[in-house]
C-alpha atoms as a PDB file:
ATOM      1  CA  UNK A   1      51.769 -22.492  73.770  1.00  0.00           C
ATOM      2  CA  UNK A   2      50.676 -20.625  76.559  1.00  0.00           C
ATOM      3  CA  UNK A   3      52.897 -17.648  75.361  1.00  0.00           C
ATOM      4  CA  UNK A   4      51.903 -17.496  72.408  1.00  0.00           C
ATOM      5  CA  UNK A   5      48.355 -16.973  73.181  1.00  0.00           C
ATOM      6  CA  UNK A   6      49.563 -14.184  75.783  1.00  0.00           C
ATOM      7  CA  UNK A   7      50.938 -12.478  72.751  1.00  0.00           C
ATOM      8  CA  UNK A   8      48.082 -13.145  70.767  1.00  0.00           C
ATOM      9  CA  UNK A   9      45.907 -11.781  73.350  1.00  0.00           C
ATOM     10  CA  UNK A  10      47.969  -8.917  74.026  1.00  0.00           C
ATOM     11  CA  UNK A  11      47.025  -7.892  70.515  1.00  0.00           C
ATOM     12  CA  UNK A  12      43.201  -7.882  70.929  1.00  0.00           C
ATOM     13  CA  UNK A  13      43.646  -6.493  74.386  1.00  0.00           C
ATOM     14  CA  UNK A  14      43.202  -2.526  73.483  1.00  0.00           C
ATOM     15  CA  UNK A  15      39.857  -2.643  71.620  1.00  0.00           C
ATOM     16  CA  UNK A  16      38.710  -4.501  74.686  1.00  0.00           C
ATOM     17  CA  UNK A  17      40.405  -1.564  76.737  1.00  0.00           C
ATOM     18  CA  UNK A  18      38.970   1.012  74.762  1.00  0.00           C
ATOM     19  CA  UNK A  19      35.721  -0.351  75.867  1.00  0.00           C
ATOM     20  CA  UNK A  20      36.428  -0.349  79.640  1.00  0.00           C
ATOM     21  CA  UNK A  21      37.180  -3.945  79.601  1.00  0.00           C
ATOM     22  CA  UNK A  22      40.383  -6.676  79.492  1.00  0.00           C
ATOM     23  CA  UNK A  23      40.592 -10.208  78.927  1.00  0.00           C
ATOM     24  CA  UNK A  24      42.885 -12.241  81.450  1.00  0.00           C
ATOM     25  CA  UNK A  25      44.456 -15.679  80.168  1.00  0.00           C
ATOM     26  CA  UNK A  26      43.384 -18.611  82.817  1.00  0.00           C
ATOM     27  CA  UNK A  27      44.566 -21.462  81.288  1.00  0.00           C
ATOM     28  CA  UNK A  28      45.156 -23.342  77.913  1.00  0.00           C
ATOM     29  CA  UNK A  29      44.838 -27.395  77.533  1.00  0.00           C
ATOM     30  CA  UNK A  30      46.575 -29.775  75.872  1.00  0.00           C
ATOM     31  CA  UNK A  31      43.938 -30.314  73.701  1.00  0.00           C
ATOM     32  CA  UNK A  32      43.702 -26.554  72.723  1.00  0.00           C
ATOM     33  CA  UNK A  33      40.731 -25.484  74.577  1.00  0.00           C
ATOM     34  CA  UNK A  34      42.233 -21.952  76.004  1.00  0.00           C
ATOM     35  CA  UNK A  35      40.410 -20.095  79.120  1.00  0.00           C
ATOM     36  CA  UNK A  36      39.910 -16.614  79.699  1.00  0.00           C
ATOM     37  CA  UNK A  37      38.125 -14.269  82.391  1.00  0.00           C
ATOM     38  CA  UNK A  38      36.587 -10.969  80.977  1.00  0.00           C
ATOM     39  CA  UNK A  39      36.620  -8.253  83.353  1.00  0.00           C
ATOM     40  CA  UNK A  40      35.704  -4.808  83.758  1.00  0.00           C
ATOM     41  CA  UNK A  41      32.918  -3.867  81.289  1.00  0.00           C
ATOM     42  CA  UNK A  42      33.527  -7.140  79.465  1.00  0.00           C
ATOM     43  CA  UNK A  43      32.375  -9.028  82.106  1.00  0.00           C
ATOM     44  CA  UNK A  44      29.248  -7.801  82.404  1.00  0.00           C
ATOM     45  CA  UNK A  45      28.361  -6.861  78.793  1.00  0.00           C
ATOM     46  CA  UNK A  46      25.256  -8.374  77.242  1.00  0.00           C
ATOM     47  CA  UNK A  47      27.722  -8.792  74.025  1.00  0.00           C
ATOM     48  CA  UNK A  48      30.639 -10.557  75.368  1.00  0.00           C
ATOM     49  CA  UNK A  49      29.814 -13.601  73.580  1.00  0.00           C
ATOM     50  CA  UNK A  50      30.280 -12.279  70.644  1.00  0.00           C
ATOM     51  CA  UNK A  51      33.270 -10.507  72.112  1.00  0.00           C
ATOM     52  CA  UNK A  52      34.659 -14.097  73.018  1.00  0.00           C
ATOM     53  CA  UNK A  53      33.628 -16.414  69.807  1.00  0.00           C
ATOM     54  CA  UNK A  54      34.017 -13.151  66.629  1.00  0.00           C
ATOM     55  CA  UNK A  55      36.574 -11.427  68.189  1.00  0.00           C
ATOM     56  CA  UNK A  56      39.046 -13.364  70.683  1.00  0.00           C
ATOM     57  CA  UNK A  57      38.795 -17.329  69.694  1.00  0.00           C
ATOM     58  CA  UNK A  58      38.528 -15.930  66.054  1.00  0.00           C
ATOM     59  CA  UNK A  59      41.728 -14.411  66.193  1.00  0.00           C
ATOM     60  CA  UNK A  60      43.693 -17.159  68.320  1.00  0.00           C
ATOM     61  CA  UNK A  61      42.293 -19.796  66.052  1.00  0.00           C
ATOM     62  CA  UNK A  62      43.394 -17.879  63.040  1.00  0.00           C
ATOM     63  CA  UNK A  63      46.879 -16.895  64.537  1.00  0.00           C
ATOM     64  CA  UNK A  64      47.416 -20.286  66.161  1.00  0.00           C
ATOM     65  CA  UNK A  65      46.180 -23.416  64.760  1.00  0.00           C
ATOM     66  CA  UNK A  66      46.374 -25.616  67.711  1.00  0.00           C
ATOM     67  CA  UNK A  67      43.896 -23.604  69.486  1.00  0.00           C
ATOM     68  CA  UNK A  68      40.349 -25.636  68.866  1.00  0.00           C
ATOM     69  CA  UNK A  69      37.720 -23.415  70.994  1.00  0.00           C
ATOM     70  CA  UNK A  70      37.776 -20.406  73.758  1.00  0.00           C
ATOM     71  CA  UNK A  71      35.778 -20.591  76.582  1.00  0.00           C
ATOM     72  CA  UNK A  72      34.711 -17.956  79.237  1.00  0.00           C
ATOM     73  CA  UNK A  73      35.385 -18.720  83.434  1.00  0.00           C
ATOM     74  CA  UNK A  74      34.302 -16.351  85.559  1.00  0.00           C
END
């Protein structure tokens, strides 16, 4: 599964670029609880919540049904 939220990502990845930022995969549990780092300007934005739970879990969860929540690590 791992993968296939790489590719997922890999697909949200330049609007996050476009805004100086990234998103770098950490891990992703068995029970579908996937980790990510934002860097660069994502990292540090006042609106990268939103940027995590609208944008990036949105997306995986709606691409990939075993994915239950995102959560940020920094």
């Amino acid at each position: 599964m791992k993968a296939q939220v790489q590719e997922v990502l890999n697909q949200v990845r330049p609007a996050l670029q476009a805004d100086g930022g990234d998103v770098e995969l950490v891990d992703v549990s068995d029970d579908g609880v996937v980790s990510v780092r934002l860097t660069g300007a994502c990292g540090s934005c006042p609106m990268s919540t939103m940027t995590l739970k609208m944008g990036i879990e949105k997306t995986l969860m709606e691409q990939l049904p075993a994915v239950k929540e995102v959560v940020q690590v920094r």
